[in-house]
Protein backbone atom coordinates (compact mmCIF):
# COMPACT_ATOMS: atom_id res chain seq x y z
CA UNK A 1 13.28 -16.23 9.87
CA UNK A 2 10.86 -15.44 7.48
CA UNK A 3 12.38 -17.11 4.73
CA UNK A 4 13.48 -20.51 6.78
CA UNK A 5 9.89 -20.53 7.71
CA UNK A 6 8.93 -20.93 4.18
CA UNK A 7 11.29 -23.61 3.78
CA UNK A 8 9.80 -25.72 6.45
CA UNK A 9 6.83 -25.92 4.84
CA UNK A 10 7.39 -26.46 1.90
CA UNK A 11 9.31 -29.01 2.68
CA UNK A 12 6.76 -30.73 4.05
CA UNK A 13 4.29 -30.07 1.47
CA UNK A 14 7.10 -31.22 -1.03
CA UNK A 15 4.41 -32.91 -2.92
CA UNK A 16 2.49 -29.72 -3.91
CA UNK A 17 5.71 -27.58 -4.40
CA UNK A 18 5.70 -25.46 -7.75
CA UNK A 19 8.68 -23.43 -8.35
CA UNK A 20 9.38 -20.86 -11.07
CA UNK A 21 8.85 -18.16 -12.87
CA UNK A 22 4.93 -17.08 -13.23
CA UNK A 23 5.52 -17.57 -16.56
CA UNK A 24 5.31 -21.53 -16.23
CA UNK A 25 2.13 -21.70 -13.84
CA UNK A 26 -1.63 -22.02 -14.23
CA UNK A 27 -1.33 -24.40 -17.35
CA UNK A 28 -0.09 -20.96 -19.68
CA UNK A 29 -3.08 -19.42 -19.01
CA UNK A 30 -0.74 -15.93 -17.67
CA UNK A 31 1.24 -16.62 -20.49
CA UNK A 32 -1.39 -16.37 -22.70
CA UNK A 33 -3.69 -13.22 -20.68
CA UNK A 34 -0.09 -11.49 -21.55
CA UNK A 35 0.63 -10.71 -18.15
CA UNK A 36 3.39 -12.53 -17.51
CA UNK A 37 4.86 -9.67 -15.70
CA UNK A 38 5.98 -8.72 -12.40
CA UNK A 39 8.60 -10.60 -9.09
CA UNK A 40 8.98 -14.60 -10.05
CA UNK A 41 6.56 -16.75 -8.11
CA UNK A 42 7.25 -19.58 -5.42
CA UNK A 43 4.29 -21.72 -4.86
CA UNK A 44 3.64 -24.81 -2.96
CA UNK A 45 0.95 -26.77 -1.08
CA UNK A 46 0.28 -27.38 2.79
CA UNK A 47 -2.38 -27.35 5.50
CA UNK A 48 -3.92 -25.60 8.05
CA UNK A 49 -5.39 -26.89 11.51
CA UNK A 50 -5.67 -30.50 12.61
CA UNK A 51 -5.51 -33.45 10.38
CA UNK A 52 -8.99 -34.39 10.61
CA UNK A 53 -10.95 -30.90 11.28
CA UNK A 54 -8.52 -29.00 8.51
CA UNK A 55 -8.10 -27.93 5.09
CA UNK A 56 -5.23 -27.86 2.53
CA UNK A 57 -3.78 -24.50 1.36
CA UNK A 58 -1.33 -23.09 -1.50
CA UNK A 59 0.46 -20.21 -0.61
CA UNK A 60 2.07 -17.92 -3.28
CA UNK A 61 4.65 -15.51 -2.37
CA UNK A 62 7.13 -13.00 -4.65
CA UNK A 63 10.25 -15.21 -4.45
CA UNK A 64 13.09 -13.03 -2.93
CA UNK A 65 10.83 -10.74 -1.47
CA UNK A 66 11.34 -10.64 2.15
CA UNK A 67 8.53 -10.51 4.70
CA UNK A 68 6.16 -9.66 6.21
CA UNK A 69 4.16 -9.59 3.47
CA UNK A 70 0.74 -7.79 2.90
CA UNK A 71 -1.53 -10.55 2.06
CA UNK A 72 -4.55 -11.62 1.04
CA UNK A 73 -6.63 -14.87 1.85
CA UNK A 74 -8.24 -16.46 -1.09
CA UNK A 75 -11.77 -18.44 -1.25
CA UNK A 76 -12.73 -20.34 -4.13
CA UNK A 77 -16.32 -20.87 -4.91
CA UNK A 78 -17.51 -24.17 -3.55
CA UNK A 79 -16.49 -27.91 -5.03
CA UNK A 80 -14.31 -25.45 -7.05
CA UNK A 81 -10.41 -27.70 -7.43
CA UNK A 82 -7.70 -24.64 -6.49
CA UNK A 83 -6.02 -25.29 -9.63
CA UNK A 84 -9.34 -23.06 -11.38
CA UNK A 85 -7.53 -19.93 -9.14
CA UNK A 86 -3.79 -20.78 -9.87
CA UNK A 87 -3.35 -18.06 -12.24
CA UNK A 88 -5.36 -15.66 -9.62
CA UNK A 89 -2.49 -16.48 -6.96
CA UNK A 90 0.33 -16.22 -9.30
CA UNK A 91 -1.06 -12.89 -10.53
CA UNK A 92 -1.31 -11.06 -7.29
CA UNK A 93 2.00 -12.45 -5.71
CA UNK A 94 3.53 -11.20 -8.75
CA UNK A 95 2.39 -8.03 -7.33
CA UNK A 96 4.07 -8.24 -4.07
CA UNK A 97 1.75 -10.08 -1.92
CA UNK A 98 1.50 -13.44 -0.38
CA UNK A 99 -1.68 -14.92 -1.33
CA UNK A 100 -3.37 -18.10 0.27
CA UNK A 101 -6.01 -20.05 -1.36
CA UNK A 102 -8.01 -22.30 0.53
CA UNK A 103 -8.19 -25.19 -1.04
CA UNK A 104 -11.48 -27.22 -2.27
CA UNK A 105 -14.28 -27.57 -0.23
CA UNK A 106 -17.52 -29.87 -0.36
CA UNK A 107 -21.37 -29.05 -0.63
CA UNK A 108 -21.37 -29.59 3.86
CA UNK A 109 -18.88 -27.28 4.12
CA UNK A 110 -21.58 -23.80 5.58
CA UNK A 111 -21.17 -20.45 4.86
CA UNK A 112 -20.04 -19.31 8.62
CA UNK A 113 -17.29 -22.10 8.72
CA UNK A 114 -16.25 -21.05 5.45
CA UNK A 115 -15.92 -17.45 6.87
CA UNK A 116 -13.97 -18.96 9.93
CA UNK A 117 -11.68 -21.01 7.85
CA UNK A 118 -10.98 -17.49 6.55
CA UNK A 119 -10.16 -15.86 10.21
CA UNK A 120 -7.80 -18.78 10.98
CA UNK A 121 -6.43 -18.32 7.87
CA UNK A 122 -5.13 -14.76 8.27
CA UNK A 123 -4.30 -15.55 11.83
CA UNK A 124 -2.22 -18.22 10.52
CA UNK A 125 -0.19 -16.46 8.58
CA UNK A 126 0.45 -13.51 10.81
CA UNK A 127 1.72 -15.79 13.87
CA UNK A 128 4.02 -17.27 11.34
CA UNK A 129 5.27 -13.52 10.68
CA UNK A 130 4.41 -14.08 6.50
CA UNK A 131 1.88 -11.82 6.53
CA UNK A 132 1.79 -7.96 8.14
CA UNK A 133 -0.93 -8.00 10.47
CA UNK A 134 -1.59 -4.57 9.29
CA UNK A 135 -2.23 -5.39 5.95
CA UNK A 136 -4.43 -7.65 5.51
CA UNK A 137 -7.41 -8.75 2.59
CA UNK A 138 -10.02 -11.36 1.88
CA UNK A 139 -11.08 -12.13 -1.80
CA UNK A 140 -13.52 -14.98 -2.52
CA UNK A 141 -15.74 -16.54 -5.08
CA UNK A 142 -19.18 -17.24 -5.59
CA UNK A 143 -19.64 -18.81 -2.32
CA UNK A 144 -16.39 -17.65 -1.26
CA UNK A 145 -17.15 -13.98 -1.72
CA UNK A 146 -20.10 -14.00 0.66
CA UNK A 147 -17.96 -16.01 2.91
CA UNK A 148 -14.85 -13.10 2.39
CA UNK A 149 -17.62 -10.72 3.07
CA UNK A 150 -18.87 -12.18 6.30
CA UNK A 151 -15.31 -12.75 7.64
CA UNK A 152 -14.11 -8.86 7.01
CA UNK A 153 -17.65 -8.06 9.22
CA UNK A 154 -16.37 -10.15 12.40
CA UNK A 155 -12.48 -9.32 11.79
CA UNK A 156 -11.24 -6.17 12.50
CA UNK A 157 -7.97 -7.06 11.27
CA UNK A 158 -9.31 -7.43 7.31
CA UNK A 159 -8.91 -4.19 5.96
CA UNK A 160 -10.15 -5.08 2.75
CA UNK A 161 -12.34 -6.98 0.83
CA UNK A 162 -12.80 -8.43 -2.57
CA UNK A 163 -16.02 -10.29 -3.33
CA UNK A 164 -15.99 -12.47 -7.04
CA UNK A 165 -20.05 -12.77 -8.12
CA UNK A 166 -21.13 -13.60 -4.91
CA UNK A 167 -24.65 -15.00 -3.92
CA UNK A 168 -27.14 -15.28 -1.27
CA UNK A 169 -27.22 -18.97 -2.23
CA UNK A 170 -27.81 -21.06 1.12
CA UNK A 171 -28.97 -21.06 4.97
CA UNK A 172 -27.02 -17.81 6.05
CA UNK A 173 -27.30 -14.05 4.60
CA UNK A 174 -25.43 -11.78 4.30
CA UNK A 175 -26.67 -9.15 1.90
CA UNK A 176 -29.97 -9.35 3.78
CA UNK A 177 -28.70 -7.26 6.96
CA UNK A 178 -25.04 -8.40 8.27
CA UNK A 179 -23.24 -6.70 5.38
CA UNK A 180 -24.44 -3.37 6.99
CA UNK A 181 -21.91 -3.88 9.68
CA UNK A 182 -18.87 -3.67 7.61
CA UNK A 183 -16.12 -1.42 7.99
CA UNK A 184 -13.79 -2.75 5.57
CA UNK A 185 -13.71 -1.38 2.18
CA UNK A 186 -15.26 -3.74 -0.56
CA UNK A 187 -15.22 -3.84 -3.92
CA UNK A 188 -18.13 -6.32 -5.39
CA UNK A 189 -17.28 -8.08 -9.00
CA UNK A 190 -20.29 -9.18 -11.10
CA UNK A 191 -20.81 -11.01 -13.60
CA UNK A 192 -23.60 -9.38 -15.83
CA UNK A 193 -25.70 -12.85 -16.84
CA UNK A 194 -24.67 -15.25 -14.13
CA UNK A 195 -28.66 -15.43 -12.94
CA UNK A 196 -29.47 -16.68 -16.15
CA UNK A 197 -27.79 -19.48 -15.44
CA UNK A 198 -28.57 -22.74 -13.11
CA UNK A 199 -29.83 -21.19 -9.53
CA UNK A 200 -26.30 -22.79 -7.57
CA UNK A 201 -24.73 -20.42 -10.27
CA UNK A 202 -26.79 -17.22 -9.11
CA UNK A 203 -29.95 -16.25 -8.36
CA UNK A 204 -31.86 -13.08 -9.85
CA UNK A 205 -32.93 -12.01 -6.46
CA UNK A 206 -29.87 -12.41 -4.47
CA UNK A 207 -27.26 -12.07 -6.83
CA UNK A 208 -24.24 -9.23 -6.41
CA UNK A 209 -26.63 -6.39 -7.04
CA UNK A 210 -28.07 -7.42 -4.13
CA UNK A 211 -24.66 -7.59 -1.79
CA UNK A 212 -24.26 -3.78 -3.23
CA UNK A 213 -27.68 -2.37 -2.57
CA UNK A 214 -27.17 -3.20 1.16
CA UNK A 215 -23.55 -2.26 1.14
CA UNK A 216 -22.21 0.85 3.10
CA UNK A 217 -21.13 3.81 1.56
CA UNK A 218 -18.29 3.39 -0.45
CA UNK A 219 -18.64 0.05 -1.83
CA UNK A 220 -17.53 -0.07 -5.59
CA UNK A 221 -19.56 -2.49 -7.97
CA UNK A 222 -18.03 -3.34 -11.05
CA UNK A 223 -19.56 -5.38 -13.49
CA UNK A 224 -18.64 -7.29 -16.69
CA UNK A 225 -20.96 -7.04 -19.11
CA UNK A 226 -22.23 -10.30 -20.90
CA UNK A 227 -20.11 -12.27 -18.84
CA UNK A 228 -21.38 -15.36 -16.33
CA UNK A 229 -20.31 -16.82 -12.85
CA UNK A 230 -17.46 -19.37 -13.94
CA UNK A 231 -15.42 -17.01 -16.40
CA UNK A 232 -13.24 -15.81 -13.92
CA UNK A 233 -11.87 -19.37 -13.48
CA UNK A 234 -8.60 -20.55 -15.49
CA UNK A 235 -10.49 -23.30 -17.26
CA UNK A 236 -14.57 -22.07 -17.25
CA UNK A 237 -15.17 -25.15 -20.00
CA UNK A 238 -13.99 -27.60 -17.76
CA UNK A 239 -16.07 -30.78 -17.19
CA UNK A 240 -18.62 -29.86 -14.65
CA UNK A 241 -18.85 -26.11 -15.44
CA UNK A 242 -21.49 -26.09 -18.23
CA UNK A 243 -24.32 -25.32 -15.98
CA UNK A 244 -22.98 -22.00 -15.13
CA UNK A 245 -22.08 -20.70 -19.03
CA UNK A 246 -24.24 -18.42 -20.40
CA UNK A 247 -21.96 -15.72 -21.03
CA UNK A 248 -21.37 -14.06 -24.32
CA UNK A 249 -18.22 -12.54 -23.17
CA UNK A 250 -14.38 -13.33 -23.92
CA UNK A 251 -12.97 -15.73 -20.86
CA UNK A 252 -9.77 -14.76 -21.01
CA UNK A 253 -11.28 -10.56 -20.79
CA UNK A 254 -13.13 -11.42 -17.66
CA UNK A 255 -10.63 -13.33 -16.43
CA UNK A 256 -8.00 -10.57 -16.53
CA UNK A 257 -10.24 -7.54 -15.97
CA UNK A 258 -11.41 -9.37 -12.83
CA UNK A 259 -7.78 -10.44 -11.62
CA UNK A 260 -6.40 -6.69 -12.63
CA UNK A 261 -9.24 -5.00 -10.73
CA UNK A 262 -9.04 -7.45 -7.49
CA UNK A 263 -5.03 -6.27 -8.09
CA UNK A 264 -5.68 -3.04 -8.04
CA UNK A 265 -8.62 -2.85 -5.17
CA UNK A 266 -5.94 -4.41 -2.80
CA UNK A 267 -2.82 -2.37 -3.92
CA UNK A 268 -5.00 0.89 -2.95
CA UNK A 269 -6.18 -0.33 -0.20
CA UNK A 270 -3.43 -2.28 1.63
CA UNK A 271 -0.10 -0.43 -0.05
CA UNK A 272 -2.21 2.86 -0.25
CA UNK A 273 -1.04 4.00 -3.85
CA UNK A 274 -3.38 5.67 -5.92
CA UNK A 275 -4.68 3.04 -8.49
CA UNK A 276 -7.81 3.43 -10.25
CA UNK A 277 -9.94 0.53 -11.55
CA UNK A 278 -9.73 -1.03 -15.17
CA UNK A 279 -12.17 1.43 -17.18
CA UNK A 280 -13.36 0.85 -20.65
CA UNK A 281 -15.65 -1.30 -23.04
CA UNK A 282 -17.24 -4.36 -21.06
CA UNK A 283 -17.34 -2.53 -17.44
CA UNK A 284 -19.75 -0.67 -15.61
CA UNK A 285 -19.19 0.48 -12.58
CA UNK A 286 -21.11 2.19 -9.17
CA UNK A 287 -19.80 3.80 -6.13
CA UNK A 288 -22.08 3.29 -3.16
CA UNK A 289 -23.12 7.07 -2.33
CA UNK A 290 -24.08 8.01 1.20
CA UNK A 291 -27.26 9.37 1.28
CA UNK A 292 -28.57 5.24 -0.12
CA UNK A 293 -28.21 6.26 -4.04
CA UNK A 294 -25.64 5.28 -6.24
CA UNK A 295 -23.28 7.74 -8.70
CA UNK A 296 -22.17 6.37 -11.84
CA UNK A 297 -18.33 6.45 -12.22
């Protein structure tokens, strides 16, 4: 059933279909982070919702792998093409689960419909029995981290979330009060000198440190030192990105730290094994401590 399913659709999203090995995806860019590791890759294109009030999506699954899958919904950070996230998607279905990325969204598109998008989403792939309803994330950048975050909040069924450099960017907050109410665990990326950038990049007062200082206890911050907003992307020099790099860091580092720790966040937390973040040169990390401080780890 579960693999027929899969056939269905991509058959009709023929056009978008990517098969192979996750050695041939995201233009080499796995190939060349040297982690081209892990179950082959099936990927292809479809959409969710209506015609006219929904929005294309690329699902990645471990081929062979049967199902339900844990999975994890994927946000990209606004008027960001999917393709910038391929090698994300690749990465963590390589590591057993199916991963959907919403694809690209316009400067109308608000924070709370973003978030929705999100809840259909994981509905969406639970009623098609891909996805374990029990094990279930949300990851998202920029925009689509503080949209991950204020999905988890309304969603019991999100038991975990990932949030990529978010920012309190825009009409609706969320490290300004709601992000008190979540239950899910979270684990808040940063990138060290994204403020320093244009202000739709980040801002310096409502940047990530500001999603973790109003976090619950628990919430892990990890940063990457001297690196900016778009370096997590497969291509952060692409035409339209320059406004956003002011990093002094390695791209292809933050890119795989970042992937590797969102990896590794989600493994503990949806397949409960006992996987510790990346540690070393270029990462600092916090633990949200109960009593309102934070420990260094």
């Amino acid at each position: 059933m579960f693999f027929r399913g899969f056939l269905l659709v991509a058959l009709l999203g023929a056009s978008c279909t990517r098969l192979g090995s996750i050695d041939e995806g995201s233009h080499g860019v796995l190939v060349e982070d040297g982690v081209a590791r892990g179950h082959p890759v099936l990927a292809f294109g479809t959409h969710v919702g209506d015609w006219d009030d929904g929005f294309p999506v690329v699902l990645y699954r471990p081929k062979g792998v049967p199902g339900p899958l844990p999975a994890i919904v994927f946000l990209p950070a606004r008027s960001a093409p999917e393709q910038q996230y391929e090698s994300w998607g690749r990465f963590l279905a390589s590591r057993g689960f199916l991963v959907a990325v919403r694809g690209w969204y316009g400067f109308f598109r608000t924070d709370p419909e973003l978030a929705r998008d999100a809840r259909l989403l994981v509905r969406w792939l639970v009623q098609r029995r891909w996805a374990d309803p029990d094990r279930l994330g949300v990851a998202g950048h920029s925009m689509g981290g503080k949209s991950a975050i204020m999905a988890a909040i309304d969603d019991p069924m999100i038991r975990a979330v990932v949030a990529i450099d978010p920012d309190e960017n825009g009409y609706t907050h969320v490290a300004r009060g709601p992000i008190e109410r979540l239950r899910s665990p979270l684990l808040v990326l940063g990138m060290e000198l994204a403020y320093k950038a244009f202000r739709l990049c980040a801002t310096p007062d409502g940047n990530y440190r500001s999603f973790f200082a109003h976090a619950p206890p628990g919430t892990v911050e990890m940063t990457l030192l001297g690196a900016d907003h778009v370096q997590v992307m497969d291509r952060p020099d692409a035409l339209g990105m320059g406004i956003c790099r002011v990093g002094t860091a390695d791209s292809r580092a933050v890119r795989t730290i970042s992937r590797d720790a969102t990896a590794r966040f989600f493994q503990r937390h949806l397949l409960a094994r006992p996987i510790e973040l990346p540690d070393g040169p270029g990462i600092a990390k916090r633990v949200k401590a109960s009593d309102a401080t934070s420990r260094r780890r």
